[in-house]
Each structure stands twice: as structure tokens, then as C-alpha cells.
C-alpha atoms as a PDB file:
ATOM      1  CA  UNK A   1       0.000   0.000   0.000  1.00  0.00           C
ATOM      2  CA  UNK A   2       1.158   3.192  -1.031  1.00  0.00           C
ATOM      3  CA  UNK A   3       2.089   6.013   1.816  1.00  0.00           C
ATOM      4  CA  UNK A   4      -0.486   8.745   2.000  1.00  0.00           C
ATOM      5  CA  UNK A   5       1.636  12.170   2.058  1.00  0.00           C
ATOM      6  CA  UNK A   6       0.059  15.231   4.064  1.00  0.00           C
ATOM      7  CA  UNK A   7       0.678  18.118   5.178  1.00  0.00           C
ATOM      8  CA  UNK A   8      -1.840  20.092   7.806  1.00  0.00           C
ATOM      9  CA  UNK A   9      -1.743  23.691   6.238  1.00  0.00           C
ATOM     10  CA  UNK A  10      -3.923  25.427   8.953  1.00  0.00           C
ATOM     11  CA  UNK A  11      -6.215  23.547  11.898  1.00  0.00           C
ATOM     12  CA  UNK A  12      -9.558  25.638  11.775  1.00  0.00           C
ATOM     13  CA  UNK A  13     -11.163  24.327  14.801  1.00  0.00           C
ATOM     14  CA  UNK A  14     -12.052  20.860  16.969  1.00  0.00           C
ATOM     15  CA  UNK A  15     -15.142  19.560  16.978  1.00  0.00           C
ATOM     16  CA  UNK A  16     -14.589  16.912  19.989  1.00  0.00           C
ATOM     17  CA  UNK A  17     -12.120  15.273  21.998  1.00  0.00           C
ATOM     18  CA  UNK A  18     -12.298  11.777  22.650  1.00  0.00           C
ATOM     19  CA  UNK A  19     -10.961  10.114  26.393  1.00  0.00           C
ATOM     20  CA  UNK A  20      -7.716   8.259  24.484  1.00  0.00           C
ATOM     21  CA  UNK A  21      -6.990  12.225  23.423  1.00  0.00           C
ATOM     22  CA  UNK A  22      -7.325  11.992  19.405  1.00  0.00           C
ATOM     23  CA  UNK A  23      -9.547  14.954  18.348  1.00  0.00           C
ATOM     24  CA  UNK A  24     -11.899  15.573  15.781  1.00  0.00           C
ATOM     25  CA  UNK A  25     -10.509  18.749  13.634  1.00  0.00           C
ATOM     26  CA  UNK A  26     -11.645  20.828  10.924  1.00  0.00           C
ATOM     27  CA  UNK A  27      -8.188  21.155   9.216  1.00  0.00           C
ATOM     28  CA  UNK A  28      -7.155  22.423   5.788  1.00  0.00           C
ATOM     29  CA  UNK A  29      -4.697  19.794   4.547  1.00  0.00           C
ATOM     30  CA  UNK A  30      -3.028  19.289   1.537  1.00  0.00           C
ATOM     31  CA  UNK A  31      -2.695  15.319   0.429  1.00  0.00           C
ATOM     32  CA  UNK A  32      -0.134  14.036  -1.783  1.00  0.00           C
ATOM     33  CA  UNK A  33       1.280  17.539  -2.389  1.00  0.00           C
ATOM     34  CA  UNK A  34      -2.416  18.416  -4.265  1.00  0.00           C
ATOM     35  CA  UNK A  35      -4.108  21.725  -3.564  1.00  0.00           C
ATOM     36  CA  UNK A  36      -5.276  22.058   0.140  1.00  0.00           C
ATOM     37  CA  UNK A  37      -9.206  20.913   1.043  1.00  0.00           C
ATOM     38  CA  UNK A  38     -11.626  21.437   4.049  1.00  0.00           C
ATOM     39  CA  UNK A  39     -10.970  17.869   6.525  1.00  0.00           C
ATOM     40  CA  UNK A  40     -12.783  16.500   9.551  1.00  0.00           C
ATOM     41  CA  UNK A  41     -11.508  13.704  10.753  1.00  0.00           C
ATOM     42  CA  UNK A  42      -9.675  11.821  14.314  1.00  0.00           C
ATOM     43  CA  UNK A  43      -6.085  12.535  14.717  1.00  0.00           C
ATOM     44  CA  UNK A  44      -3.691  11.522  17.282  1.00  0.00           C
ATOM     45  CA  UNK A  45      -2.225  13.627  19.746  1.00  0.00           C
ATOM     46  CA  UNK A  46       1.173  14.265  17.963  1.00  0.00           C
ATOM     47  CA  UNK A  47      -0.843  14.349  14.440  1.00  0.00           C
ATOM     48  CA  UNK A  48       1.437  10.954  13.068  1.00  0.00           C
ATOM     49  CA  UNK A  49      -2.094   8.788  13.009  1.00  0.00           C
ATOM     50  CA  UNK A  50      -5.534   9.230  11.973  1.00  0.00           C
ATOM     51  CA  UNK A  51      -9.149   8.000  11.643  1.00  0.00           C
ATOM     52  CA  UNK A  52     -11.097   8.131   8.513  1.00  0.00           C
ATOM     53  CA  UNK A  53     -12.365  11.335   7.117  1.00  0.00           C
ATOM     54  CA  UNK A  54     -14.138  13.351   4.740  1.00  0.00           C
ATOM     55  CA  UNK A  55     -12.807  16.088   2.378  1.00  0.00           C
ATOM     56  CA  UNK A  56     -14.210  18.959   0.909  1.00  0.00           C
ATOM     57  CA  UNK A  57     -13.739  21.802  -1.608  1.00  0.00           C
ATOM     58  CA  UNK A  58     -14.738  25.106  -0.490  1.00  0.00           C
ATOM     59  CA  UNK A  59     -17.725  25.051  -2.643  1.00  0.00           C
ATOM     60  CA  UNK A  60     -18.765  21.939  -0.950  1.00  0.00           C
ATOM     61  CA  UNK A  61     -18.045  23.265   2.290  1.00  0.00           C
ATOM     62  CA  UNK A  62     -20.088  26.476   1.454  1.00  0.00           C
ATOM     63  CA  UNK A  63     -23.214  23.887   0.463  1.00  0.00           C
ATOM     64  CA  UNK A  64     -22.655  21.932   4.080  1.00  0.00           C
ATOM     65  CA  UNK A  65     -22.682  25.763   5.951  1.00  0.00           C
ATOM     66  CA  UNK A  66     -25.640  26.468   4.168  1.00  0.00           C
ATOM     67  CA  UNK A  67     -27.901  23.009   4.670  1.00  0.00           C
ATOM     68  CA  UNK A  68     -26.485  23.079   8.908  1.00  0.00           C
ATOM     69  CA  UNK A  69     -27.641  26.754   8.398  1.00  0.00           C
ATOM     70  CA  UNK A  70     -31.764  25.195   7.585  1.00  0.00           C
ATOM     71  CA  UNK A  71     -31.154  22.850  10.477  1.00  0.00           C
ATOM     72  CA  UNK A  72     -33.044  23.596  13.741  1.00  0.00           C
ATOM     73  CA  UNK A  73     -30.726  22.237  16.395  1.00  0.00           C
END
């Protein structure tokens, strides 16, 4: 399996923290040295591990805002 290359370009906030201490982030990250996207996912403490996530463009990310937005929480 190849290595996944990443680099976290700016962390924009964390969602949640769980008790073993890996957090849920909203990160801007550029994979495999492609232009950055919009990432939640689980990382590890020291940011060398993480859970599955999803990705998104800022257009995408600007379409998620705006259905939360209609949500009534």
C-alpha cells in the first residue's frame, strides 16, 4: 500500500475530543502535495495517526454551511 503524504496547512477548529486524546478537527490539509481541502476527521495527539475522514472543496463546504444553516438544532 502506497504512503499517503500530508501536510496540515492550517487547523480551523475541533469539533470533539475523545478520552484516548485523538480529536476531531476541521483542518485544511493538503494530500499528496495536491491543492489544500476542508478535513474533519480523528487525529492523534502528535498528528502521526488518523481515523477516517471526509474532504471537501470550499464550494462543498459552502453547500454543508448552508444546509447546517436550515437545520433547527
Amino acid at each position: 500500500m502506497a504512503e499517503i503524504k500530508f501536510e496540515i496547512i492550517e487547523t480551523l477548529g475541533t469539533i470533539s475530543e475523545s478520552p484516548k486524546g485523538w480529536k476531531k478537527d476541521l483542518k485544511l490539509v493538503s494530500w499528496n502535495d495536491k491543492t489544500a481541502k476542508y478535513d474533519i476527521r480523528e487525529w492523534s495527539s502528535n498528528y502521526d495517526r488518523m481515523g477516517k475522514g471526509l474532504t471537501f472543496t470550499k464550494e462543498e463546504l459552502i453547500s454543508l454551511r448552508n444546509i447546517l444553516n436550515t437545520l433547527e438544532l
